[in-house]
C-alpha atoms as a PDB file:
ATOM      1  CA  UNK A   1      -8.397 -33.719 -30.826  1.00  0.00           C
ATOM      2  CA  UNK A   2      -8.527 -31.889 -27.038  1.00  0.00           C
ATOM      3  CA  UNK A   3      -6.546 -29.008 -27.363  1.00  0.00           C
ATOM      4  CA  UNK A   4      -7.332 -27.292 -24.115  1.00  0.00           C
ATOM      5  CA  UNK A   5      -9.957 -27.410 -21.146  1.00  0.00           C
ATOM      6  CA  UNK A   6     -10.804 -23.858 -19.669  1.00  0.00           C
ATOM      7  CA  UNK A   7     -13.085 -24.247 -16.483  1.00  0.00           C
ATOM      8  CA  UNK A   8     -15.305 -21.300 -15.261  1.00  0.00           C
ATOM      9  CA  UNK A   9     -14.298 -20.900 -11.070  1.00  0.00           C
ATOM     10  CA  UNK A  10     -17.246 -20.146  -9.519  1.00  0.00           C
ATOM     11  CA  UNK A  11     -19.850 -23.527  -9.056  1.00  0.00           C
ATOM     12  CA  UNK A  12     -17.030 -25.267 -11.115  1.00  0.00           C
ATOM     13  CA  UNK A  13     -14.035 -25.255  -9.576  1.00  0.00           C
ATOM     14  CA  UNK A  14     -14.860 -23.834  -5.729  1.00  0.00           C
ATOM     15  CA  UNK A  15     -17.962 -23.931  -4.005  1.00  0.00           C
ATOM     16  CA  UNK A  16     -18.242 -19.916  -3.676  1.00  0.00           C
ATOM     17  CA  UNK A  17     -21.054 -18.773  -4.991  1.00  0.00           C
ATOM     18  CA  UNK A  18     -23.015 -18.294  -1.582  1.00  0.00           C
ATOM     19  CA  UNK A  19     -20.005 -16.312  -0.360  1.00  0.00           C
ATOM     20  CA  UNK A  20     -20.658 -14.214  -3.231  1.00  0.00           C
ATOM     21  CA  UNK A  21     -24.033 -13.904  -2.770  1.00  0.00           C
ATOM     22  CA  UNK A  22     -23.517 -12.743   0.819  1.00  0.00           C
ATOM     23  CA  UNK A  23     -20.772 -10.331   0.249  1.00  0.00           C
ATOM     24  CA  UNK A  24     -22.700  -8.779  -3.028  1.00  0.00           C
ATOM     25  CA  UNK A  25     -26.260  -9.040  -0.612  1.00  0.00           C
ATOM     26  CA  UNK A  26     -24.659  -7.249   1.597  1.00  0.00           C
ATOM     27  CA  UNK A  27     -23.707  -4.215  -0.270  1.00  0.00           C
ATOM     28  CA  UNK A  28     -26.870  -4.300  -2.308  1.00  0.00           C
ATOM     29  CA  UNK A  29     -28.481  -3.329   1.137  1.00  0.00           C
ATOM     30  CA  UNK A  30     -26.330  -0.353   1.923  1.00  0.00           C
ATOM     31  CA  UNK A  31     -28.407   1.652  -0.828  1.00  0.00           C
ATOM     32  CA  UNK A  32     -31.665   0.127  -0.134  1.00  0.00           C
ATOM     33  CA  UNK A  33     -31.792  -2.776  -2.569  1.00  0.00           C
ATOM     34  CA  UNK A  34     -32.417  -6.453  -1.355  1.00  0.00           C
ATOM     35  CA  UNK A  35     -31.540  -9.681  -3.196  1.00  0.00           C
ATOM     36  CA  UNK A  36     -33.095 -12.818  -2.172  1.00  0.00           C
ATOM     37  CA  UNK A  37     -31.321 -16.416  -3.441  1.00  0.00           C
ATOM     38  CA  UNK A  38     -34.045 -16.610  -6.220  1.00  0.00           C
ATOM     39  CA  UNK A  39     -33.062 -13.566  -7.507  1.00  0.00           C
ATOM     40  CA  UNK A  40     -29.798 -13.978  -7.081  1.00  0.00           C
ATOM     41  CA  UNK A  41     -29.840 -17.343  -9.416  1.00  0.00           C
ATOM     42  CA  UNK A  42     -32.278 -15.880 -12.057  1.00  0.00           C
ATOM     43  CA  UNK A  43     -30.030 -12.736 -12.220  1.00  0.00           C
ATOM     44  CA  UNK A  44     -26.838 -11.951 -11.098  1.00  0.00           C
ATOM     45  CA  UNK A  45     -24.801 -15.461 -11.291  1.00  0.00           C
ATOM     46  CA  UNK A  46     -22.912 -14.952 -13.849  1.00  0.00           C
ATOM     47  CA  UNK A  47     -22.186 -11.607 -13.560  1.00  0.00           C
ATOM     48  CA  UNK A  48     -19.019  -9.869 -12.516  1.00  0.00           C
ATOM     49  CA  UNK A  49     -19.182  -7.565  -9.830  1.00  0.00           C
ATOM     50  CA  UNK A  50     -19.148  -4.609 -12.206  1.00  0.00           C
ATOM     51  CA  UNK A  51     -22.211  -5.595 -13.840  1.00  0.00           C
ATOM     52  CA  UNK A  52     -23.889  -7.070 -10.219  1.00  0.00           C
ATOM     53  CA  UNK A  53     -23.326  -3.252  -9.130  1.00  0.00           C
ATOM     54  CA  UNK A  54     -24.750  -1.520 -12.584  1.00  0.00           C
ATOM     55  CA  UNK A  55     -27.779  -3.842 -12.039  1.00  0.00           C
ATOM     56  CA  UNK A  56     -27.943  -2.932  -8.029  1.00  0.00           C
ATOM     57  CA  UNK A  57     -27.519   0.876  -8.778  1.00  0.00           C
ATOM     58  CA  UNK A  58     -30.376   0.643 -11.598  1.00  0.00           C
ATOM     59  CA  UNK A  59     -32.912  -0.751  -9.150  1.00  0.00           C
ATOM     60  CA  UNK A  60     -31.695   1.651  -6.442  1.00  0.00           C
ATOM     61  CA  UNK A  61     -32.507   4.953  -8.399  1.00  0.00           C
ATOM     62  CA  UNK A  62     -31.968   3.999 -11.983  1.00  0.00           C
ATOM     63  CA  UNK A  63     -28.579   5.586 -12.740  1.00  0.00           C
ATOM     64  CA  UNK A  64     -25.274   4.076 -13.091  1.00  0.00           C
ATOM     65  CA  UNK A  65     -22.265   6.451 -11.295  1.00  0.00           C
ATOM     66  CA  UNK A  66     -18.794   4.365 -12.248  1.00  0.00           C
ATOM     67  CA  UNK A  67     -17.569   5.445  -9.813  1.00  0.00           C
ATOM     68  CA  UNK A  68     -19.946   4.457  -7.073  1.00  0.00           C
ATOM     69  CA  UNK A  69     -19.449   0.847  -8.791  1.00  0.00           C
ATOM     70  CA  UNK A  70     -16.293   0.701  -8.499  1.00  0.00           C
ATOM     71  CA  UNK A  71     -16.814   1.826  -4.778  1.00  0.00           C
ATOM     72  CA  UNK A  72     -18.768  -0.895  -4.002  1.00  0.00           C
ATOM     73  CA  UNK A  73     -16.890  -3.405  -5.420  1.00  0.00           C
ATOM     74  CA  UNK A  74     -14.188  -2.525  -3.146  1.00  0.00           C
ATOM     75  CA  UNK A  75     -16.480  -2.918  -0.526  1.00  0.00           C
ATOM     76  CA  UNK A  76     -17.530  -6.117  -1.656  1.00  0.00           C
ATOM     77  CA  UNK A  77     -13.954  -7.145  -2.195  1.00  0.00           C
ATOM     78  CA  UNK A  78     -13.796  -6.723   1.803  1.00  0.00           C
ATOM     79  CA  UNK A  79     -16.787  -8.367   2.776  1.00  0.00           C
ATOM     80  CA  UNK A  80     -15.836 -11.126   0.579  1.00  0.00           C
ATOM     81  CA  UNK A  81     -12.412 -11.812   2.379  1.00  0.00           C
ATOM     82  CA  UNK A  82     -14.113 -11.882   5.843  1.00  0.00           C
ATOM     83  CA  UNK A  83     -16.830 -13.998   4.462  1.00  0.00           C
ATOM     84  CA  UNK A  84     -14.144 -16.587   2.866  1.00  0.00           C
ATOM     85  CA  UNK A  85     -11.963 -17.003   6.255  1.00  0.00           C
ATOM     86  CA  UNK A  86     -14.530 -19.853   7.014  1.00  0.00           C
ATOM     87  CA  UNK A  87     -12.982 -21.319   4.298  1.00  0.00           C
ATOM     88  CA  UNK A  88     -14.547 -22.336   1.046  1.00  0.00           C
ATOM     89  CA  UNK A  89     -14.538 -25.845  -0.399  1.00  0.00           C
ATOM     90  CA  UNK A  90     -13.877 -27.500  -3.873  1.00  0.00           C
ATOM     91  CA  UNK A  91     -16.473 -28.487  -6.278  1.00  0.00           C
ATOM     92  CA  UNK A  92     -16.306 -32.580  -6.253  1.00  0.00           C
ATOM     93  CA  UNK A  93     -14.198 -33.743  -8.539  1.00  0.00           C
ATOM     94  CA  UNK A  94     -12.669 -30.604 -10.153  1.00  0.00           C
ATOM     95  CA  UNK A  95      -9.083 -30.919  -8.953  1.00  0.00           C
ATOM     96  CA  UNK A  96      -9.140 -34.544  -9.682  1.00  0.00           C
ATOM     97  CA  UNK A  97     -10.385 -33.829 -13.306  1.00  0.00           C
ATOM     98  CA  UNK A  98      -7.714 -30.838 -13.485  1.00  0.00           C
ATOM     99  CA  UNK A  99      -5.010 -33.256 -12.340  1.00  0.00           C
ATOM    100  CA  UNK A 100      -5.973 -35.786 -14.820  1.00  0.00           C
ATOM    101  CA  UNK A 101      -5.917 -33.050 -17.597  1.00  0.00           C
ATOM    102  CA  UNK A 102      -2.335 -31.649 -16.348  1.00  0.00           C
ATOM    103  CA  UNK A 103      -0.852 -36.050 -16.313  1.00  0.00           C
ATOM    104  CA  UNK A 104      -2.650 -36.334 -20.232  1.00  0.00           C
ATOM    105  CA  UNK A 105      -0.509 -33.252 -21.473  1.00  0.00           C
ATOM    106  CA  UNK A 106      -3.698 -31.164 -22.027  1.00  0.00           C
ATOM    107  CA  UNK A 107      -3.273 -27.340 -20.945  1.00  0.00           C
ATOM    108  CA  UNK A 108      -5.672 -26.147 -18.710  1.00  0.00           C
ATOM    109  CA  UNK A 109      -6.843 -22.640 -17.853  1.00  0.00           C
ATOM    110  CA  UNK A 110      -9.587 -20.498 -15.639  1.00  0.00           C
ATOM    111  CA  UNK A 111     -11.883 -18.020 -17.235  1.00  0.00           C
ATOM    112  CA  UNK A 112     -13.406 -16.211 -14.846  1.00  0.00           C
ATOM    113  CA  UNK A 113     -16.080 -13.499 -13.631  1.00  0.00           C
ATOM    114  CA  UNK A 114     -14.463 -13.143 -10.198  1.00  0.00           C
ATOM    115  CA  UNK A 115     -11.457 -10.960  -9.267  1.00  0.00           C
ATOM    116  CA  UNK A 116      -7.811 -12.993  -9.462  1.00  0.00           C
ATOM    117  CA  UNK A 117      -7.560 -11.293  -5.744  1.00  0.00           C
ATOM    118  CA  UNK A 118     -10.543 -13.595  -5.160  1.00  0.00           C
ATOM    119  CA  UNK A 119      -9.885 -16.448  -7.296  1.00  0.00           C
ATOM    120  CA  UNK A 120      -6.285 -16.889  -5.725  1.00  0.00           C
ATOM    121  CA  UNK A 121      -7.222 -16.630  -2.487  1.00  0.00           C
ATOM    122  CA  UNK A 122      -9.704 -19.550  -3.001  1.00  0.00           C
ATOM    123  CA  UNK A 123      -7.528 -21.647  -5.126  1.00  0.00           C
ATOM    124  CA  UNK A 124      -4.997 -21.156  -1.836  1.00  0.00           C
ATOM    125  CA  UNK A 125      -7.766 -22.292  -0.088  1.00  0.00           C
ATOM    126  CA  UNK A 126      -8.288 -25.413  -1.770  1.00  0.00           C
ATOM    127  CA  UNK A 127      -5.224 -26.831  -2.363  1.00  0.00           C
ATOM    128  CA  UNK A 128      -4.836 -25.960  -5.930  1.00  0.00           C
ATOM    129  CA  UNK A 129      -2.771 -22.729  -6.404  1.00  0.00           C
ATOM    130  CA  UNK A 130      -0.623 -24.834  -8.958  1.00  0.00           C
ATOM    131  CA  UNK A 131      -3.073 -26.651 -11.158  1.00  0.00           C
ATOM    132  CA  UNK A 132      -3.540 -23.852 -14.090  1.00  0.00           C
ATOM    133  CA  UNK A 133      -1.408 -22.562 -16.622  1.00  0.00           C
ATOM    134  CA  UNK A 134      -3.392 -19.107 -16.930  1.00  0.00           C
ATOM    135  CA  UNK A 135      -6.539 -17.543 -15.140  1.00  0.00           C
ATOM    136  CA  UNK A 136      -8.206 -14.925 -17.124  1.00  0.00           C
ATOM    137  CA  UNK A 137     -10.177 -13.067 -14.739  1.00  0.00           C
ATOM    138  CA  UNK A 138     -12.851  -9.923 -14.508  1.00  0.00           C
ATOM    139  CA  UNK A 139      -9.560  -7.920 -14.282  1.00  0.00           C
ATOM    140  CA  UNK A 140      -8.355  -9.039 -17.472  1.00  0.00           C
ATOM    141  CA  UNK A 141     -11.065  -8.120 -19.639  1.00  0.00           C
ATOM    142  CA  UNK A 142     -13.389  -5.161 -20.524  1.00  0.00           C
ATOM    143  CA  UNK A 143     -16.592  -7.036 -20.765  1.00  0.00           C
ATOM    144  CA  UNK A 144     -17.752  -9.853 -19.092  1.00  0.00           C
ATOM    145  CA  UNK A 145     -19.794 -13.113 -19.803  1.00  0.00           C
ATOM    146  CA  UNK A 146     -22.227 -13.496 -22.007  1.00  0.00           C
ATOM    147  CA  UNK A 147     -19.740 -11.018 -24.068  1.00  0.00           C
ATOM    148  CA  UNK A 148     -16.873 -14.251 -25.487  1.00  0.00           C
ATOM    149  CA  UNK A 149     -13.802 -12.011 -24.198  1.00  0.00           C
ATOM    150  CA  UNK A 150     -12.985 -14.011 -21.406  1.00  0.00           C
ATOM    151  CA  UNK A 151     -12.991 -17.521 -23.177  1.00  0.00           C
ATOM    152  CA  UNK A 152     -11.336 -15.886 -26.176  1.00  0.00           C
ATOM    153  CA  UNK A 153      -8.443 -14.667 -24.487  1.00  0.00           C
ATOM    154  CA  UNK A 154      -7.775 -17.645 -22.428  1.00  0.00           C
ATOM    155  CA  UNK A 155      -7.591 -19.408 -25.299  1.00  0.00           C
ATOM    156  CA  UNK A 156      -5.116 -17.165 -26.687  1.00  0.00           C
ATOM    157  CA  UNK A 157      -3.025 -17.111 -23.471  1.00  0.00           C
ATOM    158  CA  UNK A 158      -2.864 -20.900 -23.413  1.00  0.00           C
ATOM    159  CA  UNK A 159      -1.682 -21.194 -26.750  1.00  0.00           C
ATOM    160  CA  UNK A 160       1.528 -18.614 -25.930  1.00  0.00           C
ATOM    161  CA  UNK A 161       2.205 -20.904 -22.725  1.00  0.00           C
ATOM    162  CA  UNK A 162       2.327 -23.648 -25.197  1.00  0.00           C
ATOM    163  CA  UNK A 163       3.899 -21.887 -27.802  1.00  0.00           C
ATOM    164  CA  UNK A 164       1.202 -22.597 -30.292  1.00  0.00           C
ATOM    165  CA  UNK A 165      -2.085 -21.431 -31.701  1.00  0.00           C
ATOM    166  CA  UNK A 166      -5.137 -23.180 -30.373  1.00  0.00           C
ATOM    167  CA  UNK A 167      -8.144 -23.779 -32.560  1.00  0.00           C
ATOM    168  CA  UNK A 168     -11.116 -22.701 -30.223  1.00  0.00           C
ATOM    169  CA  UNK A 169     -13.120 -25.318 -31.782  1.00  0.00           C
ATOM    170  CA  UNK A 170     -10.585 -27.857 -30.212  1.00  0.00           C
ATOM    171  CA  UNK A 171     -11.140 -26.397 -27.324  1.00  0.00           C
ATOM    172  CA  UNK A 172     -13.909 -27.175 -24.169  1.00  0.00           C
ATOM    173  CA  UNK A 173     -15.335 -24.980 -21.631  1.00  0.00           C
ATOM    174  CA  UNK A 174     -16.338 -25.998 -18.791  1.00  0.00           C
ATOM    175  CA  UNK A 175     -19.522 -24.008 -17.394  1.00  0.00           C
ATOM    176  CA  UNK A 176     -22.729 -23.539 -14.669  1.00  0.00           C
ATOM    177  CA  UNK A 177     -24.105 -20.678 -15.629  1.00  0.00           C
ATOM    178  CA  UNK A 178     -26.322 -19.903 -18.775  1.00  0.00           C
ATOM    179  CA  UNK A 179     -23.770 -16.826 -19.395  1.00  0.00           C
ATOM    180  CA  UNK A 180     -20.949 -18.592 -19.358  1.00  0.00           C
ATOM    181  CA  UNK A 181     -22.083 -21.148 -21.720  1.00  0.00           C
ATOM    182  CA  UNK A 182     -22.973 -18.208 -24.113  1.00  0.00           C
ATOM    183  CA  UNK A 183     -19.423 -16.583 -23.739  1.00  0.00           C
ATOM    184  CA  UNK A 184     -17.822 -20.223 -24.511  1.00  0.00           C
ATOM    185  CA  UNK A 185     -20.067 -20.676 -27.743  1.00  0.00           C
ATOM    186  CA  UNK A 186     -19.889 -17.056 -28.846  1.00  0.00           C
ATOM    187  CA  UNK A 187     -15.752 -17.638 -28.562  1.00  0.00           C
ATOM    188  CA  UNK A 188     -15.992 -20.967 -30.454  1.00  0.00           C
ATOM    189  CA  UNK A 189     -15.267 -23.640 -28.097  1.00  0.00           C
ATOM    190  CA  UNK A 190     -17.423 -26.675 -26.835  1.00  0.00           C
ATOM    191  CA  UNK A 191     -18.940 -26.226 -23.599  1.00  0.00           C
ATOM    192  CA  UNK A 192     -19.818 -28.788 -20.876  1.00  0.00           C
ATOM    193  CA  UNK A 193     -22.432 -27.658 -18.668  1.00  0.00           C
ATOM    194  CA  UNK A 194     -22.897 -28.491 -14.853  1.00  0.00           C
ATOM    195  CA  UNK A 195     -25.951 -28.688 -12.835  1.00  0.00           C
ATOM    196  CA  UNK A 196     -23.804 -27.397  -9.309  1.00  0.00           C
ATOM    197  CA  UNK A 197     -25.609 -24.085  -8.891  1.00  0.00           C
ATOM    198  CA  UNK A 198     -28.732 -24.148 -10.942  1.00  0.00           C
ATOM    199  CA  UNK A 199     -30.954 -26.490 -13.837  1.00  0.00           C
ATOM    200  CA  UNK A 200     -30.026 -27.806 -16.755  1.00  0.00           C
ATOM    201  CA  UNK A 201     -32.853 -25.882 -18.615  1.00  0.00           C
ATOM    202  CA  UNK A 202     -30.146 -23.317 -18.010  1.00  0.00           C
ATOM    203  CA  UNK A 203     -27.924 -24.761 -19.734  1.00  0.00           C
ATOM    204  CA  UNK A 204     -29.392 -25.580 -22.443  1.00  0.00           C
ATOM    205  CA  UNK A 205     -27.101 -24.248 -25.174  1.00  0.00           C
ATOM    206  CA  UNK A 206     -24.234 -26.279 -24.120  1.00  0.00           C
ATOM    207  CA  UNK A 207     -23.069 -29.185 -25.812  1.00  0.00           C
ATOM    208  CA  UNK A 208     -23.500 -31.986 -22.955  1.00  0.00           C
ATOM    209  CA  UNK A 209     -24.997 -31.147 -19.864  1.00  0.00           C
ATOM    210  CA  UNK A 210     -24.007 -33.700 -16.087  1.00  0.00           C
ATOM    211  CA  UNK A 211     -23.955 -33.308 -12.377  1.00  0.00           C
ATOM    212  CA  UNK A 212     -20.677 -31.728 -12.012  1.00  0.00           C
ATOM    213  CA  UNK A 213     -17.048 -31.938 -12.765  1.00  0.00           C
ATOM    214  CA  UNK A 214     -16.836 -35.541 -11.097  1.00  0.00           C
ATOM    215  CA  UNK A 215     -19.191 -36.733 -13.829  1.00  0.00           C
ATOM    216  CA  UNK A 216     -16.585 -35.391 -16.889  1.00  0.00           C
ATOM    217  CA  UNK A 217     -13.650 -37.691 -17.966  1.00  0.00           C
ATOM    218  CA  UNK A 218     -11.331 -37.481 -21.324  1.00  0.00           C
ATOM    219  CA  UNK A 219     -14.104 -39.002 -23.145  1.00  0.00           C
ATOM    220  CA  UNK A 220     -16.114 -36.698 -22.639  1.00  0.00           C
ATOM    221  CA  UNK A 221     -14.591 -34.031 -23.615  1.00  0.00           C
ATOM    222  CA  UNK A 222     -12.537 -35.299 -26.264  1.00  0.00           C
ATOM    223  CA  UNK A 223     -15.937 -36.256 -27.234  1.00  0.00           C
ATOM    224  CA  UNK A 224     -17.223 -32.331 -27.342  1.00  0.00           C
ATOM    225  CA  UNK A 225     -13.758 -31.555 -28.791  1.00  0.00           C
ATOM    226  CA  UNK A 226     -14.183 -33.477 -31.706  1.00  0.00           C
END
């Protein structure tokens, strides 16, 4: 039995990962550090922007001043918004699979890296400000993916919308990054991976791996669910 779908944002749900790239490029450079798309993919996807800026301050001079991180992540914030005004597009087939999750009763969450500032703004964007019944986001939680706090808490959350404990194992993430498949598995849920922002070596730990979110149905995850 599908108790609940939670889908990562980033590569899943919007296409936004280049904006994020850009904006988090961008303030890498003010202290000297550059990050080129390779590295970009093999290391910071996946991060939130706490952890981008830990990793950015280590390679600038190898010590990590809170403060200056959460400096630049305001700065990042900004660049982001002015990057985003372009406008930012949906991942085929996400809202379509969202919608069909929403019509089969099946609660439906985000659990995200990026800030809900951010992830509003883009769901705004899209057309889907509506669609999810919670968003757990990098402001919500203490550590980020790999660590399972995000999936484990929007798991929780869903089940007081619904007024009912969910079984995690009952439960499927949906996922492009090889962190967030860890955080899904280390919280206990089922994780589809998708190839839209990187390989499916990856992704290896998840439990099915396709093209994107137009490739998942029911089935499929009622499938993982089970």
């Amino acid at each position: 039995m599908l108790e609940a779908v939670v889908f990562d944002f980033d590569g899943v749900i919007a296409d936004s990962e280049p904006v994020h790239y850009a904006a988090i490029r961008e303030v890498a450079a003010t202290v000297g550090v550059a990050i080129d798309p390779d590295d970009y993919d093999r290391v910071f996807i996946g991060f939130d922007d706490r952890d981008a800026f830990r990793e950015v301050l280590r390679r600038a001079n190898g010590g990590v001043d809170e403060a200056r991180v959460a400096a630049m992540c305001a700065d990042k914030a900004e660049r982001f918004d002015r990057l985003a005004e372009a406008g930012v597009a949906a991942i085929d087939g996400a809202i379509e699979l969202a919608d069909a999750l929403r019509d089969a009763n099946v609660p439906i969450a985000i659990g995200s890296g990026a800030t809900h500032r951010e992830i509003d703004l883009m769901l705004r964007g899209i057309g889907a400000a509506d669609r999810f019944e919670v968003i757990v986001s990098a402001d919500d939680v203490t550590h980020s993916k790999p660590d399972p706090m995000t999936y484990a808490a929007a798991v929780r959350r869903l089940g007081e919308a619904v007024g009912r404990a969910l079984d995690p194992a009952r439960c499927v993430a949906i996922e492009d990054t090889a962190a967030g498949v860890a955080s899904a598995k280390a919280a206990g849920l089922g994780c589809v991976g998708v190839t839209t922002t990187g390989s499916a070596e990856n992704l290896a730990q998840a439990d099915r791996v396709v093209s994107g979110p137009i490739a998942i149905d029911l089935a499929l995850l009622r499938a993982v669910a089970g």
